[in-house]
PDB file of N, CA and C in Angstrom:
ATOM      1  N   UNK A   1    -123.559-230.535-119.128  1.00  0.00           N
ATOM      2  CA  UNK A   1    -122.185-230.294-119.485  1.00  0.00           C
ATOM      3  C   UNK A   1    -121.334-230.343-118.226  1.00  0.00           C
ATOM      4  N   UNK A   2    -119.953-231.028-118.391  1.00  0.00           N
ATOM      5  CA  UNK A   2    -119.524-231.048-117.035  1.00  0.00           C
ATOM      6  C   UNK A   2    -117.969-230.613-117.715  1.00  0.00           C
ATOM      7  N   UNK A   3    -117.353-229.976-116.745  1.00  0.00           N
ATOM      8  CA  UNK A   3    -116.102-229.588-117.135  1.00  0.00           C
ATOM      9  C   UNK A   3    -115.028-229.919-115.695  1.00  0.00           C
ATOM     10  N   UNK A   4    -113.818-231.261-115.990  1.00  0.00           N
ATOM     11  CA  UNK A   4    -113.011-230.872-115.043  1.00  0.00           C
ATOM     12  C   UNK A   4    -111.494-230.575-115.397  1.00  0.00           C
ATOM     13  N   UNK A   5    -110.823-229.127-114.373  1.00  0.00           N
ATOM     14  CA  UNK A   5    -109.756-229.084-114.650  1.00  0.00           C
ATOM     15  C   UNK A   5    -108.836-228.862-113.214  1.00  0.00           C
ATOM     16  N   UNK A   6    -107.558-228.929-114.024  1.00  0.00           N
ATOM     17  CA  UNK A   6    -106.597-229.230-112.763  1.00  0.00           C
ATOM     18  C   UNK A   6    -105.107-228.445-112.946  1.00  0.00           C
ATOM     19  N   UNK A   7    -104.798-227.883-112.032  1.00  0.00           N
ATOM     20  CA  UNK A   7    -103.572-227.140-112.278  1.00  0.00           C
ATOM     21  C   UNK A   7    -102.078-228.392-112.686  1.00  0.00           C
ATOM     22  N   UNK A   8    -100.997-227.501-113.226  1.00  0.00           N
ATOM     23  CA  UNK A   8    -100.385-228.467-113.511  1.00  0.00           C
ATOM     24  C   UNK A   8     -99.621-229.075-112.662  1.00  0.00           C
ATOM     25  N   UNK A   9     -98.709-230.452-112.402  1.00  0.00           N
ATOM     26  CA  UNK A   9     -97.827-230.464-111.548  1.00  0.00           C
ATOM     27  C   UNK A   9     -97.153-229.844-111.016  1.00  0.00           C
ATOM     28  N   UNK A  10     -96.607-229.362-109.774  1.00  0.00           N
ATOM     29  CA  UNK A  10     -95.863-228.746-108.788  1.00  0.00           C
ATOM     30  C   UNK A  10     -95.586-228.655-107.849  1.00  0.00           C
ATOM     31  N   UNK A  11     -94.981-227.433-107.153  1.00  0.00           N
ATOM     32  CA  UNK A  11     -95.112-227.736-105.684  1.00  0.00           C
ATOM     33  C   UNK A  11     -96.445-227.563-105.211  1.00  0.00           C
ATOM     34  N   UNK A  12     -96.491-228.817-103.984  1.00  0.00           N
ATOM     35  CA  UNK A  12     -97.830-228.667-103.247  1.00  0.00           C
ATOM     36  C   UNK A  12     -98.932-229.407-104.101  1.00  0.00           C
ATOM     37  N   UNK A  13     -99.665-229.705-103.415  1.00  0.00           N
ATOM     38  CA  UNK A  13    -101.219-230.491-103.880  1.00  0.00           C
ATOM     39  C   UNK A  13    -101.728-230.127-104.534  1.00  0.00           C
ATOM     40  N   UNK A  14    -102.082-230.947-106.135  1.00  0.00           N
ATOM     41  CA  UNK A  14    -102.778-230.427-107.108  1.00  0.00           C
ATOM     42  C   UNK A  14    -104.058-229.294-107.320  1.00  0.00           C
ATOM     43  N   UNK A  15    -104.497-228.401-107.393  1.00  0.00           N
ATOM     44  CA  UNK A  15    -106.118-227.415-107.147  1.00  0.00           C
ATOM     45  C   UNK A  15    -107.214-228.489-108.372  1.00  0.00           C
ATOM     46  N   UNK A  16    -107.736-228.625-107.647  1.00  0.00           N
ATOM     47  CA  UNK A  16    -108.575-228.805-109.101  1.00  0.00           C
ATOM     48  C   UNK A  16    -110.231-227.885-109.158  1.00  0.00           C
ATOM     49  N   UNK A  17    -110.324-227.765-110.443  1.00  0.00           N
ATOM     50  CA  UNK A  17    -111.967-227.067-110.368  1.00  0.00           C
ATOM     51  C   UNK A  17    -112.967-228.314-111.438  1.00  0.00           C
ATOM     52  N   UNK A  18    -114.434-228.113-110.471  1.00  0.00           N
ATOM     53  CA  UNK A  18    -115.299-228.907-111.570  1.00  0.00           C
ATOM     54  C   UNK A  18    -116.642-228.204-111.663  1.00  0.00           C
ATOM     55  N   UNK A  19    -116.736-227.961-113.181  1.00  0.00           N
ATOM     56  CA  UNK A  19    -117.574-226.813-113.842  1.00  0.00           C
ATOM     57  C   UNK A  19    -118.865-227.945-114.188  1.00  0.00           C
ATOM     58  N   UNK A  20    -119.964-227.666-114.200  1.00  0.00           N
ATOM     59  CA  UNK A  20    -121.223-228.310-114.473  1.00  0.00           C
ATOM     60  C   UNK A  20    -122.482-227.485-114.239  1.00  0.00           C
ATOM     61  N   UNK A  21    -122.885-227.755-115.722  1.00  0.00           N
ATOM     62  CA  UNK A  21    -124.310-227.215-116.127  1.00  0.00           C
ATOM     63  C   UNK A  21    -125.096-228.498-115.979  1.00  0.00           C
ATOM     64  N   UNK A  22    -126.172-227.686-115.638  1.00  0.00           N
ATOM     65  CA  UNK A  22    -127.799-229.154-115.616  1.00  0.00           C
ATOM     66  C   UNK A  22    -129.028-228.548-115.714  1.00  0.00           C
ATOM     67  N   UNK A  23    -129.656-229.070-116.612  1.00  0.00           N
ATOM     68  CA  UNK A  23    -130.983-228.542-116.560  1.00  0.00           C
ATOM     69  C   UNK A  23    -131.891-228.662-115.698  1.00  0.00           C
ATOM     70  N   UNK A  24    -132.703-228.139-114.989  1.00  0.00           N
ATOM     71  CA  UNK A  24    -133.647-228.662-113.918  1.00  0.00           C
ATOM     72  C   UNK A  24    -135.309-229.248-114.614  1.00  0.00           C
ATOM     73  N   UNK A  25    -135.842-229.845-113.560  1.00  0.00           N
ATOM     74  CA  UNK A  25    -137.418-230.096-114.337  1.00  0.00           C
ATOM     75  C   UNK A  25    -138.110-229.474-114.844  1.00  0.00           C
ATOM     76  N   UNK A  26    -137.721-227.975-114.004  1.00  0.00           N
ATOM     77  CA  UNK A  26    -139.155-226.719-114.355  1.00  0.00           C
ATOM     78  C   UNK A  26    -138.201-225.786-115.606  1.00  0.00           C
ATOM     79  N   UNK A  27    -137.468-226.594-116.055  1.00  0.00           N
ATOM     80  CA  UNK A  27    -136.932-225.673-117.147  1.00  0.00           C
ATOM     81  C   UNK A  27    -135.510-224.547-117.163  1.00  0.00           C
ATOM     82  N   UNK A  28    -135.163-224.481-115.928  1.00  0.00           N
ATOM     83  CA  UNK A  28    -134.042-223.598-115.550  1.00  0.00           C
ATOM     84  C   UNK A  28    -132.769-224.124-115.695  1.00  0.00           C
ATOM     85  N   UNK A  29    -132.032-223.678-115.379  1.00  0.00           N
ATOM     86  CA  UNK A  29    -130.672-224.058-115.608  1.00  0.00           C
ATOM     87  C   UNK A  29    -129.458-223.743-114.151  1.00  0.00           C
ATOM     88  N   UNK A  30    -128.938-224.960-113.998  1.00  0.00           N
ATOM     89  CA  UNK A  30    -127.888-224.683-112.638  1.00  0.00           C
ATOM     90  C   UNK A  30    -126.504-224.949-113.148  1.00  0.00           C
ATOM     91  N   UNK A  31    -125.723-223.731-112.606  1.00  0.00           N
ATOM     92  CA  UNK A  31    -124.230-223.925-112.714  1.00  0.00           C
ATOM     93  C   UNK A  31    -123.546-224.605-111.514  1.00  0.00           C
ATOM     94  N   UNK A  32    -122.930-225.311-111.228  1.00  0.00           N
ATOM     95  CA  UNK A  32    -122.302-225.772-110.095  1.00  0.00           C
ATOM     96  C   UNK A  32    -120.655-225.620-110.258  1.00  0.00           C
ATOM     97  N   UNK A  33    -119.796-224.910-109.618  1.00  0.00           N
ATOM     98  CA  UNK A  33    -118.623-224.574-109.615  1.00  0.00           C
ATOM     99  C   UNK A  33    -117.798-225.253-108.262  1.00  0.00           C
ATOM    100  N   UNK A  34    -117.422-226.257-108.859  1.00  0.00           N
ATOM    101  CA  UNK A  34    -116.456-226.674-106.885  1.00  0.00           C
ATOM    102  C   UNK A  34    -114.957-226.550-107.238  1.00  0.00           C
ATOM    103  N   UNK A  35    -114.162-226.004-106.418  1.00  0.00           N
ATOM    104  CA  UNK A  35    -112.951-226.534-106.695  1.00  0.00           C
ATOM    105  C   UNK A  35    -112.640-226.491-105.069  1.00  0.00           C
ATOM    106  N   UNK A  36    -110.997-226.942-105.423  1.00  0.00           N
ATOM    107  CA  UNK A  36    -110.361-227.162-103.848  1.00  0.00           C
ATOM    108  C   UNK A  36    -109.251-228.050-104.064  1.00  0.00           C
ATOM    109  N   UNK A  37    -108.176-228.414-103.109  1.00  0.00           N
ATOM    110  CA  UNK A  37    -107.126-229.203-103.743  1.00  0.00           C
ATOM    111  C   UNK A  37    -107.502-230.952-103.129  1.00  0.00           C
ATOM    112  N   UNK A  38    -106.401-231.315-104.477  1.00  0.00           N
ATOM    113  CA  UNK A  38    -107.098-232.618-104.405  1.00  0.00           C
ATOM    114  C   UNK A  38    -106.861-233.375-102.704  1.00  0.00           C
ATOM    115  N   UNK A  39    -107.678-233.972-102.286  1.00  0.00           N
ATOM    116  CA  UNK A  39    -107.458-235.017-100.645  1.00  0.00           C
ATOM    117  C   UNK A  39    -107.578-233.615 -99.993  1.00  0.00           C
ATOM    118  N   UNK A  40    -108.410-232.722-100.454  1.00  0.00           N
ATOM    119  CA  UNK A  40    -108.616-231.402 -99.552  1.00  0.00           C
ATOM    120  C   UNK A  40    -110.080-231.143 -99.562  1.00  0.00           C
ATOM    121  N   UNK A  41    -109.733-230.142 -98.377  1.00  0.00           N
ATOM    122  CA  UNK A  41    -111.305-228.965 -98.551  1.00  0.00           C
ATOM    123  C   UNK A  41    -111.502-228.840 -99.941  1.00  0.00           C
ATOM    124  N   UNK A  42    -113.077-228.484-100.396  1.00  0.00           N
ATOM    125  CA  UNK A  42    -113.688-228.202-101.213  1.00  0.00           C
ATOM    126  C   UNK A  42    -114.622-226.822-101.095  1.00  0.00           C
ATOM    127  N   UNK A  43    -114.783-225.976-102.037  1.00  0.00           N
ATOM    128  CA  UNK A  43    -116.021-225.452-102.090  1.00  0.00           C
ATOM    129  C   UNK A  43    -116.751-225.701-103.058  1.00  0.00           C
ATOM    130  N   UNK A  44    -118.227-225.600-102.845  1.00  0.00           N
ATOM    131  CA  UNK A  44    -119.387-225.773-104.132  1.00  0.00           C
ATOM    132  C   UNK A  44    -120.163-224.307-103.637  1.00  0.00           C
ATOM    133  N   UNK A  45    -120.515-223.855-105.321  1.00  0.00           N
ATOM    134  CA  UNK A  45    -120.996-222.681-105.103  1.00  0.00           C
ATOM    135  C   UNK A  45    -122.099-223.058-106.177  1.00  0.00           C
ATOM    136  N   UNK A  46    -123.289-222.614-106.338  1.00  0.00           N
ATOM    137  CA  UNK A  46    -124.777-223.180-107.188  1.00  0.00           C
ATOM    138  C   UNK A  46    -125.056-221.790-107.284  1.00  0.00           C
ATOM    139  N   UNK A  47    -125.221-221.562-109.001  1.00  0.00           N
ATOM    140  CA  UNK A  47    -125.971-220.220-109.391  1.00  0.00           C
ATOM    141  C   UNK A  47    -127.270-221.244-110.078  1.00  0.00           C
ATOM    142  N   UNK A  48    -128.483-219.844-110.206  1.00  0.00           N
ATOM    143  CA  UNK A  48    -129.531-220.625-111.177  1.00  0.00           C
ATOM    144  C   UNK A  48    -130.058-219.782-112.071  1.00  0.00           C
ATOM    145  N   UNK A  49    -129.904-220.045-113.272  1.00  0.00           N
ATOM    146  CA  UNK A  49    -130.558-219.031-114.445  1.00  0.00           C
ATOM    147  C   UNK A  49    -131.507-219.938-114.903  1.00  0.00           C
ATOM    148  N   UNK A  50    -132.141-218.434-115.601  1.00  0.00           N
ATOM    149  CA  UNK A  50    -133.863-218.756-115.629  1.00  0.00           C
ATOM    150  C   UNK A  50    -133.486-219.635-117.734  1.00  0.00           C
ATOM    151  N   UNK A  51    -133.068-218.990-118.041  1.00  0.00           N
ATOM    152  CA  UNK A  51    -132.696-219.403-119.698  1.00  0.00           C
ATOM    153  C   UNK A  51    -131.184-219.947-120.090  1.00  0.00           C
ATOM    154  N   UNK A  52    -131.025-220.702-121.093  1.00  0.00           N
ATOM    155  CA  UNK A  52    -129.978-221.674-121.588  1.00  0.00           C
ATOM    156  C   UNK A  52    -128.724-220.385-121.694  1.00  0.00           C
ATOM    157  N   UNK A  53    -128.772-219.167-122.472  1.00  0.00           N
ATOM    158  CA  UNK A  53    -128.165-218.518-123.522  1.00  0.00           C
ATOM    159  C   UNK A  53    -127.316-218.014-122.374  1.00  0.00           C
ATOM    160  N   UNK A  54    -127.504-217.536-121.337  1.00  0.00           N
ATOM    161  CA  UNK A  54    -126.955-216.599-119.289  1.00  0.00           C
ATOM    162  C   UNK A  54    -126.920-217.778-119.003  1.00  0.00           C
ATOM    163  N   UNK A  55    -127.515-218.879-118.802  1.00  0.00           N
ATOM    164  CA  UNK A  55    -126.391-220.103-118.303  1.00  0.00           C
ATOM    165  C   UNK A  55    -125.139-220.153-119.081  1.00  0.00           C
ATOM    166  N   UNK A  56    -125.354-220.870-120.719  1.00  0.00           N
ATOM    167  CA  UNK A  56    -124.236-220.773-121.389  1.00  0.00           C
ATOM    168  C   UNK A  56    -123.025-220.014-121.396  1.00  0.00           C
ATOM    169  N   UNK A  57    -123.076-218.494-121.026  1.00  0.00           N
ATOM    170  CA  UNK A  57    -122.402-217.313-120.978  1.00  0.00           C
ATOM    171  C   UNK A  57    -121.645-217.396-119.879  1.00  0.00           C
ATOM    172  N   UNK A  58    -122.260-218.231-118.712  1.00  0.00           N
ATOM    173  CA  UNK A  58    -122.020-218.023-117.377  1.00  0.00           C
ATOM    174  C   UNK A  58    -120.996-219.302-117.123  1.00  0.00           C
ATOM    175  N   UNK A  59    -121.279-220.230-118.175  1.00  0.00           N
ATOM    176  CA  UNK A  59    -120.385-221.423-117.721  1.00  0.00           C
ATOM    177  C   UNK A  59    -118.871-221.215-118.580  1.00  0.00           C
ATOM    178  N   UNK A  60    -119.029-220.327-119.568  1.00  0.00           N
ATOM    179  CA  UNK A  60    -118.012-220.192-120.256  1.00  0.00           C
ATOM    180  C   UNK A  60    -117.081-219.210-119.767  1.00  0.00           C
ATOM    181  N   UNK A  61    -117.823-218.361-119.418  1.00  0.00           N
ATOM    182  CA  UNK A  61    -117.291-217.190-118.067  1.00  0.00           C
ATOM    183  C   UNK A  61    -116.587-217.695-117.133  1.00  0.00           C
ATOM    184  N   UNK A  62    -116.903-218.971-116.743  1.00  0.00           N
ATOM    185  CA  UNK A  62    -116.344-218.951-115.632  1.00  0.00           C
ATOM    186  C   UNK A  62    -115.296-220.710-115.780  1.00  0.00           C
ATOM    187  N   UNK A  63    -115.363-220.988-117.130  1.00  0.00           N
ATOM    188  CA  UNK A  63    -114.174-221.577-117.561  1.00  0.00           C
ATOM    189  C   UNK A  63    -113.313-221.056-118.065  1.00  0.00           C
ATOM    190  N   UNK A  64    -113.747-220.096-118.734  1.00  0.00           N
ATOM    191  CA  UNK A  64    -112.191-218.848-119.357  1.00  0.00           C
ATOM    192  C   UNK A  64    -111.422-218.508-117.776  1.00  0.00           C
ATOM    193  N   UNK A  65    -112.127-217.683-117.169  1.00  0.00           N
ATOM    194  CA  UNK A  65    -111.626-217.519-115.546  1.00  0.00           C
ATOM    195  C   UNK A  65    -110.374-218.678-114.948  1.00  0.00           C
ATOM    196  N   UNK A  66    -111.117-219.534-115.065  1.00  0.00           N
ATOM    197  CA  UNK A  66    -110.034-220.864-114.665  1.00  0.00           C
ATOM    198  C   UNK A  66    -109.015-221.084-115.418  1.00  0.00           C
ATOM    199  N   UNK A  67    -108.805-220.926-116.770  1.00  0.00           N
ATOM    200  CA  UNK A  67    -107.958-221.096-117.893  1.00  0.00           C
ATOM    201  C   UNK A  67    -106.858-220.005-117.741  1.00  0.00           C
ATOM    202  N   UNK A  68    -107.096-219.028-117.083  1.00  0.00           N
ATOM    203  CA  UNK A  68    -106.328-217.779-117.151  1.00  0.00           C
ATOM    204  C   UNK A  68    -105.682-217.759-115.711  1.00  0.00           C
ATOM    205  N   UNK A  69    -106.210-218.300-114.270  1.00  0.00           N
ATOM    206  CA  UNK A  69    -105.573-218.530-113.393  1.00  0.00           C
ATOM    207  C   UNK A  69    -104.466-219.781-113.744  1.00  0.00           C
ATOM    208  N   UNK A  70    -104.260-220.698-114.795  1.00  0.00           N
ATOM    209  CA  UNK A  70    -103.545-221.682-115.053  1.00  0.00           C
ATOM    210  C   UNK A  70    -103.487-223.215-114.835  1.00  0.00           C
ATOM    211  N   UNK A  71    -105.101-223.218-114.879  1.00  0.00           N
ATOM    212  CA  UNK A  71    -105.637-224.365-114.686  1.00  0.00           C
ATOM    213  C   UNK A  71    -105.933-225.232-116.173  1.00  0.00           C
ATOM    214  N   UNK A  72    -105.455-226.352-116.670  1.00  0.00           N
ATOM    215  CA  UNK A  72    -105.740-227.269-117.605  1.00  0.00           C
ATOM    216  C   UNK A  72    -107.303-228.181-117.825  1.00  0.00           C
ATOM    217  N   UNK A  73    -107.546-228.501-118.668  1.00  0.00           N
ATOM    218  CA  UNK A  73    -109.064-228.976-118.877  1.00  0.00           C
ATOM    219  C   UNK A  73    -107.972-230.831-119.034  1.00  0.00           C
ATOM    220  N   UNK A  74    -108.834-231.414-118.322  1.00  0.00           N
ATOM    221  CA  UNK A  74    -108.414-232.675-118.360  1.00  0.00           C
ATOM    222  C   UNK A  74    -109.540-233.665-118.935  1.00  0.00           C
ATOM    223  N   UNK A  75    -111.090-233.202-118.258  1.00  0.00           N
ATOM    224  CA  UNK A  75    -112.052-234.032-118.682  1.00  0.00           C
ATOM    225  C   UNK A  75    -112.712-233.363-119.019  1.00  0.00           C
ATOM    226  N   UNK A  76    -113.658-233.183-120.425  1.00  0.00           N
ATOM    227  CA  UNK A  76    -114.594-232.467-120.510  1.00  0.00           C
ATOM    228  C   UNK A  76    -116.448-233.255-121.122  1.00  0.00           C
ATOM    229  N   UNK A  77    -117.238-233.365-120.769  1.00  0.00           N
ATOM    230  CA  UNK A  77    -118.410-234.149-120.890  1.00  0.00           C
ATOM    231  C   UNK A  77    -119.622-233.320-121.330  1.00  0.00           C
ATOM    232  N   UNK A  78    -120.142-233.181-122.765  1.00  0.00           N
ATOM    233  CA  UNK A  78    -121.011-232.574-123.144  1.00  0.00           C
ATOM    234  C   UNK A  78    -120.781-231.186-123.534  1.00  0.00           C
ATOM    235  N   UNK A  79    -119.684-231.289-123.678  1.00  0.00           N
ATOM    236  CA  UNK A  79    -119.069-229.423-124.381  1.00  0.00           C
ATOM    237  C   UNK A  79    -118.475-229.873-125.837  1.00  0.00           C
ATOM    238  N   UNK A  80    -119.234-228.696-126.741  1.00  0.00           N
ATOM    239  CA  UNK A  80    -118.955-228.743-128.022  1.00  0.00           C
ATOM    240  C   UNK A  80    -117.020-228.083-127.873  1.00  0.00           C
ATOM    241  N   UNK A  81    -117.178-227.035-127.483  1.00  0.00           N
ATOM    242  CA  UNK A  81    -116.229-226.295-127.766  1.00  0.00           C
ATOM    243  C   UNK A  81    -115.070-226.041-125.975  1.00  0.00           C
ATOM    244  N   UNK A  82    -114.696-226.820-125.599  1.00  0.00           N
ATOM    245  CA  UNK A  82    -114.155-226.761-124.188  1.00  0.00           C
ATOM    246  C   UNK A  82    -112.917-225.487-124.182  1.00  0.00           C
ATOM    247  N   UNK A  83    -112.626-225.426-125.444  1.00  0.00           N
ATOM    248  CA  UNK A  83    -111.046-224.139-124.915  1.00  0.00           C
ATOM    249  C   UNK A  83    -111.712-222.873-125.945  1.00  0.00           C
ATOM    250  N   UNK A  84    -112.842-222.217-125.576  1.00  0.00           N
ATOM    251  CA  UNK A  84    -113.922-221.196-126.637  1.00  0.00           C
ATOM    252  C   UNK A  84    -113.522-221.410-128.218  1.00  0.00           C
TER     253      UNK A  84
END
């Protein structure tokens, strides 16, 4: 599942965040969270849960989060439900 969003036009350089779940080989699950403004610094931050259900929780957690600082979903890839 990949989620990207982006604040709206304004002053100053767009923020954007990009949300992505992946399953690994041995069965686990990785969240990857980067944001940063666009033609800018970035951060990437990698959590890893052991089961789907605390990944799931964790990616939605932390797309509500973004939705409420005032960030828009522009692309979303492999999400049933992108706005809960």
């Amino acid at each position: 599942m990949h989620l990207y969003m982006q604040t709206p036009p304004g002053a100053g350089a767009p923020r954007y965040c990009r949300i992505a779940l992946e399953q690994d080989l041995l069965g686990g699950w990785t969240l990857y969270r980067e944001s940063g403004t666009e033609g800018g610094r970035a951060t990437l931050k990698r959590e890893v849960y052991l089961d789907r259900d605390a990944a799931l929780a964790a990616f939605e957690h932390a797309r509500d989060a973004q939705l409420k600082r005032g960030f828009k979903v522009m692309i979303t890839q492999g999400v049933d439900a992108p706005h809960g």
